[in-house]
PDB file of N, CA and C in Angstrom:
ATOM      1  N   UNK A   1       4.757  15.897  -5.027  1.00  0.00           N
ATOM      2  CA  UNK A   1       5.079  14.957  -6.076  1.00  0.00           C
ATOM      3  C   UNK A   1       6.121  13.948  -5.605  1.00  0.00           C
ATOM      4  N   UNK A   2       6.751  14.802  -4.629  1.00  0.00           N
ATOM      5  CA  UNK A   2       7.736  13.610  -4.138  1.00  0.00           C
ATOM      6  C   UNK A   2       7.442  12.285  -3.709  1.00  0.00           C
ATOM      7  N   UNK A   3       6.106  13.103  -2.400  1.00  0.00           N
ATOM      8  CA  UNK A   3       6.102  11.796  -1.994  1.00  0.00           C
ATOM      9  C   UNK A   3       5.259  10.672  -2.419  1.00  0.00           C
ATOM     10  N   UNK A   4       4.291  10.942  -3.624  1.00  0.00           N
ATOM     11  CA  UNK A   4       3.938   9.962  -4.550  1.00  0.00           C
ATOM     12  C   UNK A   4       4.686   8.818  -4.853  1.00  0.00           C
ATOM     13  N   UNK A   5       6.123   9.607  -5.604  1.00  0.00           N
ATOM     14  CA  UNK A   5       6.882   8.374  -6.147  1.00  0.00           C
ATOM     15  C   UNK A   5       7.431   7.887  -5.504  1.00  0.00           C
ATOM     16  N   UNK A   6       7.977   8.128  -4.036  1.00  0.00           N
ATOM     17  CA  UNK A   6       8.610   7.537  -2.887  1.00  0.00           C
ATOM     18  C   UNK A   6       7.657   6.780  -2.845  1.00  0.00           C
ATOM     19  N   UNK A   7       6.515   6.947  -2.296  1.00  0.00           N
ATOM     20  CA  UNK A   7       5.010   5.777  -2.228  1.00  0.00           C
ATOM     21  C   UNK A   7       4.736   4.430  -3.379  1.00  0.00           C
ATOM     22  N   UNK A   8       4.939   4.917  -4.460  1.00  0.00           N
ATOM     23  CA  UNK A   8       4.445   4.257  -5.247  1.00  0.00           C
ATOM     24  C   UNK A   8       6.155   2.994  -5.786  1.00  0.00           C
ATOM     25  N   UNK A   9       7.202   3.661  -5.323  1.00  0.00           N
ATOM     26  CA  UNK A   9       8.229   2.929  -5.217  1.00  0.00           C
ATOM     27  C   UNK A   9       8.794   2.268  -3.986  1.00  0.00           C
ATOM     28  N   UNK A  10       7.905   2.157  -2.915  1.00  0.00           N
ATOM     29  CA  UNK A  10       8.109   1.522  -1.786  1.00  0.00           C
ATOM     30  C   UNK A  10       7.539   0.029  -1.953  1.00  0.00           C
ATOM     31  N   UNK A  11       8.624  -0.805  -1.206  1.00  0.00           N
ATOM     32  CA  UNK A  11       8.295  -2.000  -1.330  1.00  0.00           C
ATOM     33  C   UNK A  11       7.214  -2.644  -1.196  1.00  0.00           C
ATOM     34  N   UNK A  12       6.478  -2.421   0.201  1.00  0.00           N
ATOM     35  CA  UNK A  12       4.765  -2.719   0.574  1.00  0.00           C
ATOM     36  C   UNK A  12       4.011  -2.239  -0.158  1.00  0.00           C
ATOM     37  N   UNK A  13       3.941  -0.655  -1.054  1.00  0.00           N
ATOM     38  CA  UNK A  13       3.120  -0.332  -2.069  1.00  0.00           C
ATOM     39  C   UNK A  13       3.017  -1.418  -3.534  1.00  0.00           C
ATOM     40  N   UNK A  14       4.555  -1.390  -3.631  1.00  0.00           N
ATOM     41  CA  UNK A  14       4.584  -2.679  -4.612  1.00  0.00           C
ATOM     42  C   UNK A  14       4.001  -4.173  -4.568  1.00  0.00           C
ATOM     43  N   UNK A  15       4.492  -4.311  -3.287  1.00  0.00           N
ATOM     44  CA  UNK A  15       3.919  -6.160  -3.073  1.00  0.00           C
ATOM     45  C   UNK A  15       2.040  -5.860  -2.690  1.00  0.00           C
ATOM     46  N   UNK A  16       1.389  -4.771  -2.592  1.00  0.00           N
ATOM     47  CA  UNK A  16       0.020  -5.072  -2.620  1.00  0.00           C
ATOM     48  C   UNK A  16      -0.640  -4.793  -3.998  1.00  0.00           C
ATOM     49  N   UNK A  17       0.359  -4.122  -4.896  1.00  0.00           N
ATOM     50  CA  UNK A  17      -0.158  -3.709  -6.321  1.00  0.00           C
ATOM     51  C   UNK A  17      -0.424  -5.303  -6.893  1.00  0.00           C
ATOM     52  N   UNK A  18       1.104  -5.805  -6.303  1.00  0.00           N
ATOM     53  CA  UNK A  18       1.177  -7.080  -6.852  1.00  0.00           C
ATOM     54  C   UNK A  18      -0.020  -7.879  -6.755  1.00  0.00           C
ATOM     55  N   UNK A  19      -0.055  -8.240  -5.774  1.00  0.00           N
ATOM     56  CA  UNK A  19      -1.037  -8.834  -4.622  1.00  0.00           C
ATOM     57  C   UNK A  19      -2.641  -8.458  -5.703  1.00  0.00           C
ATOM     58  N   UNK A  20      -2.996  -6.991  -5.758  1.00  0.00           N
ATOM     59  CA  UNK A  20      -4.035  -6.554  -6.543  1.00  0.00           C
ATOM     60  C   UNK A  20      -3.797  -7.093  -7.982  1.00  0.00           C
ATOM     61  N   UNK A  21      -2.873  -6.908  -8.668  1.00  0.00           N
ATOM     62  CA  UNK A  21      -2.623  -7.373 -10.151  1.00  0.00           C
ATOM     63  C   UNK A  21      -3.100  -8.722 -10.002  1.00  0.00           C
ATOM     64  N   UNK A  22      -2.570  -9.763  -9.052  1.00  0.00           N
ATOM     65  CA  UNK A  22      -2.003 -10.863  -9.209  1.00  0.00           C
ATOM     66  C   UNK A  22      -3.559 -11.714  -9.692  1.00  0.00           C
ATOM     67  N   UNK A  23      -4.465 -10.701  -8.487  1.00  0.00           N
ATOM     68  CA  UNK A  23      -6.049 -11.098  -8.345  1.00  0.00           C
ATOM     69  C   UNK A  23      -6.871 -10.887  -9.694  1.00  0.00           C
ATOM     70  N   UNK A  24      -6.510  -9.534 -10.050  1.00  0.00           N
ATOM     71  CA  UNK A  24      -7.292  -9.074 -11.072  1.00  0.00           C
ATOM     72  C   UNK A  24      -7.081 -10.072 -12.438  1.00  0.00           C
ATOM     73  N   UNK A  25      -5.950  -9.858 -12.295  1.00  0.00           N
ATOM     74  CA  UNK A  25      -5.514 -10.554 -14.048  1.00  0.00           C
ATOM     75  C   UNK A  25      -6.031 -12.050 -13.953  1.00  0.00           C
ATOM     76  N   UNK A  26      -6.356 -12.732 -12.673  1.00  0.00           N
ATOM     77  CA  UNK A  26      -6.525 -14.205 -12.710  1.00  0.00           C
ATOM     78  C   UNK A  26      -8.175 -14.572 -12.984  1.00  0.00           C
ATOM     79  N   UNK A  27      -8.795 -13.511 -12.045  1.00  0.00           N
ATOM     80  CA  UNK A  27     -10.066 -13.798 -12.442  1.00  0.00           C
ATOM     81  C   UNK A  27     -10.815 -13.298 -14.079  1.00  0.00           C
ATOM     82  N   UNK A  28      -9.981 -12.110 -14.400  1.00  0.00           N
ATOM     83  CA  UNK A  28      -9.780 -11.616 -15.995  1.00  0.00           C
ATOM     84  C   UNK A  28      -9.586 -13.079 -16.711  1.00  0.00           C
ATOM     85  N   UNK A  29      -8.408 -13.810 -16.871  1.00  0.00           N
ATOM     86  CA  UNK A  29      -7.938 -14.529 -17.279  1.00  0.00           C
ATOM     87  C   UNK A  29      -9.534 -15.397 -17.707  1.00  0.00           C
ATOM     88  N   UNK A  30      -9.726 -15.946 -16.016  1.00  0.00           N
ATOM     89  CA  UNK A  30     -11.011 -17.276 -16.124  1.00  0.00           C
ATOM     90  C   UNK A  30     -11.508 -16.836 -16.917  1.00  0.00           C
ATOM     91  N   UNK A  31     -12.463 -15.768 -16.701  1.00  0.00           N
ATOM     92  CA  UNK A  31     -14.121 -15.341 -17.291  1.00  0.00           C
ATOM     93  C   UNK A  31     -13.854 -14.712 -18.886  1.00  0.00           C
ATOM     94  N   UNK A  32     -12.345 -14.123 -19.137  1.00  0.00           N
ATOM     95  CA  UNK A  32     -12.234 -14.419 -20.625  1.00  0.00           C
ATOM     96  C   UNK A  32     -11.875 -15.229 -20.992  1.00  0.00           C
ATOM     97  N   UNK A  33     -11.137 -16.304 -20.631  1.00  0.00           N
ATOM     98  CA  UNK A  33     -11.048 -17.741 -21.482  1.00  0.00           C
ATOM     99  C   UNK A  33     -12.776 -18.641 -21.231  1.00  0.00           C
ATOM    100  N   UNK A  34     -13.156 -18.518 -20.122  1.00  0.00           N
ATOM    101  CA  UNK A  34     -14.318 -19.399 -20.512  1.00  0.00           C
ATOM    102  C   UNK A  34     -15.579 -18.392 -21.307  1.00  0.00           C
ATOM    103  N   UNK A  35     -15.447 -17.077 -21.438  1.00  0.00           N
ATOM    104  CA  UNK A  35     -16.169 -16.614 -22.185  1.00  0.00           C
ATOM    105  C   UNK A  35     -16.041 -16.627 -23.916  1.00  0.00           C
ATOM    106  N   UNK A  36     -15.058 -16.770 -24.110  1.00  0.00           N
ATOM    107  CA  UNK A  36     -14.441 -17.115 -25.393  1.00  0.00           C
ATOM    108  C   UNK A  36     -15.290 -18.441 -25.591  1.00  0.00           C
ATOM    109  N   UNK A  37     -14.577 -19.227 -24.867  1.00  0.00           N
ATOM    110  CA  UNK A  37     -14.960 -20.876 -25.151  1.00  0.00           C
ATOM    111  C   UNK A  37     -16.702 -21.232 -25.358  1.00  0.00           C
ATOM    112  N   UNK A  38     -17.280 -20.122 -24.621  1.00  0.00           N
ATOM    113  CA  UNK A  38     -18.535 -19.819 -24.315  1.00  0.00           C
ATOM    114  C   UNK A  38     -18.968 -19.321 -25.446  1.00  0.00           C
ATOM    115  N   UNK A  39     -18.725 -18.520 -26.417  1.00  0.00           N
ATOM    116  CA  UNK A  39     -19.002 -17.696 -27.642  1.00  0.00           C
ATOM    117  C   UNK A  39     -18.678 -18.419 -28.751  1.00  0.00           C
ATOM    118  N   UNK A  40     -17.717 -19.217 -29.237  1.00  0.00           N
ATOM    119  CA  UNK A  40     -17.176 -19.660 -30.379  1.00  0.00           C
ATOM    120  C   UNK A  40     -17.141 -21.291 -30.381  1.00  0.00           C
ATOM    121  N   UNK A  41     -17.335 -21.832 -29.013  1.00  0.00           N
ATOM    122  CA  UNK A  41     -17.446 -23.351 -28.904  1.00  0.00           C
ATOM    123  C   UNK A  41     -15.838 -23.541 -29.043  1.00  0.00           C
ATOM    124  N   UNK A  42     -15.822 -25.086 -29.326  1.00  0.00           N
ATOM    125  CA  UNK A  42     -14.754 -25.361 -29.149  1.00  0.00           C
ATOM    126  C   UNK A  42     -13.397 -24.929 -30.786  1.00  0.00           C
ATOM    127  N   UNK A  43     -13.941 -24.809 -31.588  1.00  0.00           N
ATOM    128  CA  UNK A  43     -12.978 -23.888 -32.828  1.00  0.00           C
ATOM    129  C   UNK A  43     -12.416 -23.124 -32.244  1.00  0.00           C
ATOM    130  N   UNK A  44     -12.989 -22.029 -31.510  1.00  0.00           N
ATOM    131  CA  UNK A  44     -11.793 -20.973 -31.002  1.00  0.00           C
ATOM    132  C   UNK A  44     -10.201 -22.075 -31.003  1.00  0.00           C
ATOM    133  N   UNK A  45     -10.433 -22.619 -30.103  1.00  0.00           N
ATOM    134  CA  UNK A  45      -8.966 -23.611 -29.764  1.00  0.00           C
ATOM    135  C   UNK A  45      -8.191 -23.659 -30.826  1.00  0.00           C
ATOM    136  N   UNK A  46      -8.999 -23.963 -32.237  1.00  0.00           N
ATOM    137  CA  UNK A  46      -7.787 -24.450 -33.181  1.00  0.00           C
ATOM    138  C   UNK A  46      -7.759 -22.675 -34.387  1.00  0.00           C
ATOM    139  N   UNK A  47      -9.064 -21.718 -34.539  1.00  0.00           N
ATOM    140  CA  UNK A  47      -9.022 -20.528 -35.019  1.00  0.00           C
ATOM    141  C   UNK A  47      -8.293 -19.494 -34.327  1.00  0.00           C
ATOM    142  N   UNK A  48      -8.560 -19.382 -33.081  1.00  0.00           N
ATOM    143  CA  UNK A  48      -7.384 -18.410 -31.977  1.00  0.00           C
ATOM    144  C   UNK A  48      -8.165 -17.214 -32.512  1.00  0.00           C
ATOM    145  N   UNK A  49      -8.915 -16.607 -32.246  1.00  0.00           N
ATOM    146  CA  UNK A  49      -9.718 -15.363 -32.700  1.00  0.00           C
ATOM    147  C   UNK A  49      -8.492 -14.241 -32.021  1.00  0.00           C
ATOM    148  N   UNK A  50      -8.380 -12.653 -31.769  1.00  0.00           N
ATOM    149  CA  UNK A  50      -7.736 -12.269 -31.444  1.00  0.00           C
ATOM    150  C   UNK A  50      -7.960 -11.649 -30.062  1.00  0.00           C
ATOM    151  N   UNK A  51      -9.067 -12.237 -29.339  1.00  0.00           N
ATOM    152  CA  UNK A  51      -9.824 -12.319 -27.663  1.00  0.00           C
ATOM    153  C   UNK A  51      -9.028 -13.368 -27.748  1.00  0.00           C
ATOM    154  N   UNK A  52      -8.969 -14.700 -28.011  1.00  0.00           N
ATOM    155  CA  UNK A  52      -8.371 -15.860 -27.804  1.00  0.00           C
ATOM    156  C   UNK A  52      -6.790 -15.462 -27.157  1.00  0.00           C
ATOM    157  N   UNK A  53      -6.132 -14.813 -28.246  1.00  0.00           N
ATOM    158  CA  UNK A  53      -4.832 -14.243 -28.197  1.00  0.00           C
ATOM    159  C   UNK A  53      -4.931 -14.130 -26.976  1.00  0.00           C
ATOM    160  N   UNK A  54      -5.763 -12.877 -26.885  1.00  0.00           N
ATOM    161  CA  UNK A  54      -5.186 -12.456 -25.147  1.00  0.00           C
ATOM    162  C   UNK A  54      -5.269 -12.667 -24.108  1.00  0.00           C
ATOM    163  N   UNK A  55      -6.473 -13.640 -24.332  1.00  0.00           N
ATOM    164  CA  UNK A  55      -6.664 -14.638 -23.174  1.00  0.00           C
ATOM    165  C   UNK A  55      -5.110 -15.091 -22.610  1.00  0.00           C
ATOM    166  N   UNK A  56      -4.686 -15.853 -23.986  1.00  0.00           N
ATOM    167  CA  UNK A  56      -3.985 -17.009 -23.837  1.00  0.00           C
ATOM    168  C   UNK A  56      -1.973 -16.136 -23.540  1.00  0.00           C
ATOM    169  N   UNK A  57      -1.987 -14.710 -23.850  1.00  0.00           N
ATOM    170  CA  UNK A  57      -1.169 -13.855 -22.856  1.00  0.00           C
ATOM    171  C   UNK A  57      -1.388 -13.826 -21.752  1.00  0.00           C
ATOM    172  N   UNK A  58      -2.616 -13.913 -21.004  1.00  0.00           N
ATOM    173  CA  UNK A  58      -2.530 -13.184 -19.108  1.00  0.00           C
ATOM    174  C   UNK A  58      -1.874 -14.351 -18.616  1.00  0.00           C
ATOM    175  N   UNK A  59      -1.555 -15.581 -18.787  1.00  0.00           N
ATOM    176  CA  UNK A  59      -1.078 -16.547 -17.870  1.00  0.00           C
ATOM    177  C   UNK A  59       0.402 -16.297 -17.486  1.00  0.00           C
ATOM    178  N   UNK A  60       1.380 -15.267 -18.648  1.00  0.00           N
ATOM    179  CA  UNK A  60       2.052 -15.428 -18.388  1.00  0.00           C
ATOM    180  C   UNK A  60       2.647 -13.777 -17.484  1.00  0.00           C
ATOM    181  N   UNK A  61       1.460 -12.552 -17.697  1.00  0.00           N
ATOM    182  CA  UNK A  61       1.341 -12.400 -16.795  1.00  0.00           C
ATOM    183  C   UNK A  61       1.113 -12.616 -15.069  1.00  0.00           C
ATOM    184  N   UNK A  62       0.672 -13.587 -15.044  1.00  0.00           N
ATOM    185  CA  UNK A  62      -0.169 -14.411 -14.144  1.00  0.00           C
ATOM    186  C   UNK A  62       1.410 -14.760 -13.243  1.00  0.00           C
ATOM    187  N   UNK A  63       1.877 -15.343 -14.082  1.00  0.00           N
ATOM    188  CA  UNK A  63       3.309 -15.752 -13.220  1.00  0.00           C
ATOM    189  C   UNK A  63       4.099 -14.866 -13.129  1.00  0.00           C
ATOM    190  N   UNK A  64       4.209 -13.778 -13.741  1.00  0.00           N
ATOM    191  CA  UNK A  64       5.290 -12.559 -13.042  1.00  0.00           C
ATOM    192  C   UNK A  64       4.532 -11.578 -11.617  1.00  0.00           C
ATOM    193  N   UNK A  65       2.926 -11.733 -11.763  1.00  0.00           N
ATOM    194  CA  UNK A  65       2.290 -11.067 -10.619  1.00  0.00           C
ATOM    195  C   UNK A  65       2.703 -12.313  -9.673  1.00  0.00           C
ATOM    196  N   UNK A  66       2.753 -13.638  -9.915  1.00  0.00           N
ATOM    197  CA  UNK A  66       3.033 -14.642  -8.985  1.00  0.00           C
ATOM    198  C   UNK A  66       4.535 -14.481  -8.029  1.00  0.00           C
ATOM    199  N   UNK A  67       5.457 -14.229  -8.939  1.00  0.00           N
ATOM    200  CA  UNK A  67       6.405 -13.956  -8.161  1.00  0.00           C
ATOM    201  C   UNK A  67       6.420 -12.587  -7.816  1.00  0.00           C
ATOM    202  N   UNK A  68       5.793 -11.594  -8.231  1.00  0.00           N
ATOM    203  CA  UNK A  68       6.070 -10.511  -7.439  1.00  0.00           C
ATOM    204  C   UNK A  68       4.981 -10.011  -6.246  1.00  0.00           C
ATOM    205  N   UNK A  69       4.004 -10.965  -6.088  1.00  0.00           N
ATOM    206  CA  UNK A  69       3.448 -11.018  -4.895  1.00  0.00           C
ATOM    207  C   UNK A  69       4.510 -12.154  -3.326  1.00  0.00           C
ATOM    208  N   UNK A  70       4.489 -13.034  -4.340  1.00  0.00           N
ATOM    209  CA  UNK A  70       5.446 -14.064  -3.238  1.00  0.00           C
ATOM    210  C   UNK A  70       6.755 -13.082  -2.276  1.00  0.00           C
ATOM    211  N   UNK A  71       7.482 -12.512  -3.561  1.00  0.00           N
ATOM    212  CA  UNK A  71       8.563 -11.664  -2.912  1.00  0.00           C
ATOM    213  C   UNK A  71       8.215 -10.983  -1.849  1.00  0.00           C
ATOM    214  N   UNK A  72       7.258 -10.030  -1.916  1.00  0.00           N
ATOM    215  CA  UNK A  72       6.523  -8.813  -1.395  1.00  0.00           C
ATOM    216  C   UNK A  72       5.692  -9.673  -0.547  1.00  0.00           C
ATOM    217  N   UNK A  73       5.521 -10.667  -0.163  1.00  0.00           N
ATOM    218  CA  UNK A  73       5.001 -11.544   1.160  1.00  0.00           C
ATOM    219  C   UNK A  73       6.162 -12.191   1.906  1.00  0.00           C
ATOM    220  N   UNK A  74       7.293 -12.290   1.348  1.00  0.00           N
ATOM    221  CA  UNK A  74       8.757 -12.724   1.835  1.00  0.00           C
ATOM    222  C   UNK A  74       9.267 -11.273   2.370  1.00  0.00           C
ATOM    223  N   UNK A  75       8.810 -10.460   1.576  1.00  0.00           N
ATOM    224  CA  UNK A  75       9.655  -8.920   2.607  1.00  0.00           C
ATOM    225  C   UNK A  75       9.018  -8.599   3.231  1.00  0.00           C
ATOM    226  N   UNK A  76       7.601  -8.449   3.420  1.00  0.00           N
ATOM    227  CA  UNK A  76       6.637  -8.224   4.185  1.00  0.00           C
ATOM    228  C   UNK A  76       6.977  -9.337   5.799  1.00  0.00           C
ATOM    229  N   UNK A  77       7.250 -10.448   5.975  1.00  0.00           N
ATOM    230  CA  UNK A  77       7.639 -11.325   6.922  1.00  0.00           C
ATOM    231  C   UNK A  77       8.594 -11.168   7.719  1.00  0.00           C
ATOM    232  N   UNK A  78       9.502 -10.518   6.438  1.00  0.00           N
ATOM    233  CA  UNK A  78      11.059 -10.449   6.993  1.00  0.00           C
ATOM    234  C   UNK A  78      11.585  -8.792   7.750  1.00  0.00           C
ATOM    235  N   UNK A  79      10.655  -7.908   6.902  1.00  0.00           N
ATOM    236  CA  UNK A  79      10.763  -6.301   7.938  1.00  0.00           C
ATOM    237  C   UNK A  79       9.394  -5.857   8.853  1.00  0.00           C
ATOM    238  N   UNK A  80       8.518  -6.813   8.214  1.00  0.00           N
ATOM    239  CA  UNK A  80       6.981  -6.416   9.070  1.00  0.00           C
ATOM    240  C   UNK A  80       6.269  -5.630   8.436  1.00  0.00           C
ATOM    241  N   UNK A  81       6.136  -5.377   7.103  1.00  0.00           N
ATOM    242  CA  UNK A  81       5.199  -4.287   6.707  1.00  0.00           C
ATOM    243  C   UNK A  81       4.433  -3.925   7.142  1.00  0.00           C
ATOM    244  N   UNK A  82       3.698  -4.811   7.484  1.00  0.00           N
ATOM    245  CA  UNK A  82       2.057  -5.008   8.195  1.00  0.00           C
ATOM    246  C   UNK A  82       1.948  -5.579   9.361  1.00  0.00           C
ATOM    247  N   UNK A  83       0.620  -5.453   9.689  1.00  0.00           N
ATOM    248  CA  UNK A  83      -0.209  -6.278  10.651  1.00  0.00           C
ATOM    249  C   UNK A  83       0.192  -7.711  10.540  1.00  0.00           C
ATOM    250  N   UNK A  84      -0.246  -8.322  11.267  1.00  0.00           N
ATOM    251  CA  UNK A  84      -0.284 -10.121  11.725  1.00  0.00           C
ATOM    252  C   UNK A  84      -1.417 -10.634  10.163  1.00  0.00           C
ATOM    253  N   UNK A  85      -2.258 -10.191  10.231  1.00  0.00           N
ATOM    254  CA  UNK A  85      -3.922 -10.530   9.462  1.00  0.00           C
ATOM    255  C   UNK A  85      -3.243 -10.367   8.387  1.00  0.00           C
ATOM    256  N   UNK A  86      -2.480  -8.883   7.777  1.00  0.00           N
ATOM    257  CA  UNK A  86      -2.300  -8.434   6.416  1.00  0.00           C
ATOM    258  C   UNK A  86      -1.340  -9.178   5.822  1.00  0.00           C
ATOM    259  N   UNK A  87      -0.529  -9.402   6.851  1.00  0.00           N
ATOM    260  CA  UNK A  87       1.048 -10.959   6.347  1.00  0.00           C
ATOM    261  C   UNK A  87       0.269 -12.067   5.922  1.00  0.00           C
ATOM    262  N   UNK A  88      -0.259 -12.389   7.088  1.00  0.00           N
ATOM    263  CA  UNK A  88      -1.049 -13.827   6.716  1.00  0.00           C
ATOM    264  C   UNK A  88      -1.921 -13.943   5.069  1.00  0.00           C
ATOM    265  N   UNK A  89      -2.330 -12.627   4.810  1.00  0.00           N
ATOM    266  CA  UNK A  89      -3.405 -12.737   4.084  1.00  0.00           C
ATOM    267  C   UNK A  89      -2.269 -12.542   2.768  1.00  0.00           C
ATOM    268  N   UNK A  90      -1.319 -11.846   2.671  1.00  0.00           N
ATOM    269  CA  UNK A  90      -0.379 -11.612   1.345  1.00  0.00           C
ATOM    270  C   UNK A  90       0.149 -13.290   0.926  1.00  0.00           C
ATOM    271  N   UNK A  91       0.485 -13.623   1.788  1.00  0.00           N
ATOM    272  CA  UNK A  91       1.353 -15.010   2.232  1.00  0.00           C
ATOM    273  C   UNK A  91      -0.026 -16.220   1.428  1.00  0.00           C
ATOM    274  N   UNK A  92      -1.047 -16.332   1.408  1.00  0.00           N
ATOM    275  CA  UNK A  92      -2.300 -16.803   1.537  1.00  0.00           C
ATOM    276  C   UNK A  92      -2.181 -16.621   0.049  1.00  0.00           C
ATOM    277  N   UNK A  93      -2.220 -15.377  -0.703  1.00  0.00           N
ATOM    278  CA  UNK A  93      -2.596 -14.892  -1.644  1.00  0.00           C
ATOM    279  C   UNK A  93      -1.435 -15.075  -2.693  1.00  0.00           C
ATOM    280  N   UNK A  94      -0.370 -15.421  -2.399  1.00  0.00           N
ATOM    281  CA  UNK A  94       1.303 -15.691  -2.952  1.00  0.00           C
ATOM    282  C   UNK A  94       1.108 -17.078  -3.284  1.00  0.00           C
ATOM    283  N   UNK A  95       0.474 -17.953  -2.012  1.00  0.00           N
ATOM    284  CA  UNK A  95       0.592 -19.132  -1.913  1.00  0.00           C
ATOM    285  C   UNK A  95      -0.846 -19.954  -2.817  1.00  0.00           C
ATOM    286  N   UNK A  96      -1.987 -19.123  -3.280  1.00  0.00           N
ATOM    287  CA  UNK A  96      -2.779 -19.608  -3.714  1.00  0.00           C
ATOM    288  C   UNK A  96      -2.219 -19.136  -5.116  1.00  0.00           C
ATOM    289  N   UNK A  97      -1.506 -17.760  -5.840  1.00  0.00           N
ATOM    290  CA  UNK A  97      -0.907 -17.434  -6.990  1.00  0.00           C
ATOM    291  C   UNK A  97       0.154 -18.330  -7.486  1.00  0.00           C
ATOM    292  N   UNK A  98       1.230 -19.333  -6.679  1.00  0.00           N
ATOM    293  CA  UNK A  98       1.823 -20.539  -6.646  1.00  0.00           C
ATOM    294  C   UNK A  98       0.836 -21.161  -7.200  1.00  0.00           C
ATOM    295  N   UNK A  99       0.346 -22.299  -7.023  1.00  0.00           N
ATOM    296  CA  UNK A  99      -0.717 -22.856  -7.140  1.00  0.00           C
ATOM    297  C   UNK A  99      -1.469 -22.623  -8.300  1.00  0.00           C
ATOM    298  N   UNK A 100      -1.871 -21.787  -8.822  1.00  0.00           N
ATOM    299  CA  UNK A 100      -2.480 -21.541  -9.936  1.00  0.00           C
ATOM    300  C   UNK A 100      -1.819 -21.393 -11.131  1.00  0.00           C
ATOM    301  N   UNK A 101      -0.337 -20.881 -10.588  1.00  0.00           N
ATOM    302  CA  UNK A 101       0.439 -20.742 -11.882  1.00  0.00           C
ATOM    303  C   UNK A 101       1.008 -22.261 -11.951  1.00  0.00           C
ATOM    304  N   UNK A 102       1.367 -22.855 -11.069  1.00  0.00           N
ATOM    305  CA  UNK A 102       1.918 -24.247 -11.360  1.00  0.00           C
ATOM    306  C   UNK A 102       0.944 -25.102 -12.030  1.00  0.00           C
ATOM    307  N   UNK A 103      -0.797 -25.011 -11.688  1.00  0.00           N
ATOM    308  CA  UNK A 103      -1.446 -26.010 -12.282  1.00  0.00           C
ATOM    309  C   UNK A 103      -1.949 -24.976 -14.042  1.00  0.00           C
ATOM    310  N   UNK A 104      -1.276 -24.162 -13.945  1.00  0.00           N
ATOM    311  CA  UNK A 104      -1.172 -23.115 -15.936  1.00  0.00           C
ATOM    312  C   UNK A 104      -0.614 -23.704 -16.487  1.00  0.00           C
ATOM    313  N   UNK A 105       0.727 -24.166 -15.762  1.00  0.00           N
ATOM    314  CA  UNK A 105       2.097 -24.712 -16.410  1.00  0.00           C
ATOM    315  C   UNK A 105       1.846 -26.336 -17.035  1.00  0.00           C
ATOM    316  N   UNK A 106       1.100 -26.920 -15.744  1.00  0.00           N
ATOM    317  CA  UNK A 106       0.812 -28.450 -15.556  1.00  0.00           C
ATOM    318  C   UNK A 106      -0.509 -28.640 -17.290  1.00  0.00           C
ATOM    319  N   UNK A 107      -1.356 -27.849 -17.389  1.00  0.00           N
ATOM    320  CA  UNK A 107      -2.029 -27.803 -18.300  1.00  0.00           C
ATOM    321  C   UNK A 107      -2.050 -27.278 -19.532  1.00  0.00           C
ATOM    322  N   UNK A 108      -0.148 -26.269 -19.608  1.00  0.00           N
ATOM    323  CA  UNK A 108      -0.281 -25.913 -20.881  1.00  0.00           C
ATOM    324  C   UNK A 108      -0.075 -24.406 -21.334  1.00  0.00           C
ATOM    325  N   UNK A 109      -0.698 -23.534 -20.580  1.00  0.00           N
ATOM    326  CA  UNK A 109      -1.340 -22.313 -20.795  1.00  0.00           C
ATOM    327  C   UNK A 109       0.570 -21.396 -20.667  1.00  0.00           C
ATOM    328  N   UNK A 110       1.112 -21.718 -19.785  1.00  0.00           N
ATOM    329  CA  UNK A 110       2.338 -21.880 -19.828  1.00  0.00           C
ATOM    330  C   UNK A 110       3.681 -22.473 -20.199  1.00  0.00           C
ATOM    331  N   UNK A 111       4.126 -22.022 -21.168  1.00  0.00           N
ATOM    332  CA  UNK A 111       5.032 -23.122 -21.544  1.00  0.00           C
ATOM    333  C   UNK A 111       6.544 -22.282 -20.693  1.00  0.00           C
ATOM    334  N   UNK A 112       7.434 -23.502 -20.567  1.00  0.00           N
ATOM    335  CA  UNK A 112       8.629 -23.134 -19.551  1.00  0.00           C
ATOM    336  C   UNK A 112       9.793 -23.730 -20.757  1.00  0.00           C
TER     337      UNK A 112
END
């Protein structure tokens, strides 16, 4: 049991959960907001059904998996967690989660 939670509280375990969250919740996000939009037309927007709701929560998930992948690609650089491929690819995946959360923000889905 120990070494579970040692595992599951280690930094590299964390920054790939992240890394996994960061993915999951984004493509979640798309295919239920355009499935919504897809089902109810454009009313959803101004009715907010309670799928709508939660759509319109993952973004801001979206930006806490954002920074906690970025971090966990900044510690990953800085002690070596990984391989050459697996940095590159966290770093890749931080840097495309940037990016997506800034153009959330730019459109709304985020308010700051």
């Amino acid at each position: 049991m120990h070494a579970v939670k040692h595992r599951m509280t280690s930094p590299p375990w964390l920054a790939r959960t992240a890394g996994v969250g960061l993915s999951s919740v984004s493509i979640g996000f798309v295919g239920l907001f355009l499935f919504v939009l897809e089902s109810g037309g454009e009313v959803t927007l101004f009715t907010r059904p309670l799928v709508m709701e939660v759509a319109l929560v993952l973004p801001y998930f979206i930006g806490i998996l954002t920074l906690g992948t970025t971090a966990g690609a900044l510690l990953a650089w800085r002690y070596q967690y990984w391989s050459l491929p697996v940095r590159i690819h966290q770093t890749v995946l931080a840097l495309l989660g940037i990016a997506f959360s800034w153009q959330l923000v730019v459109l709304g889905f985020i308010a700051l």
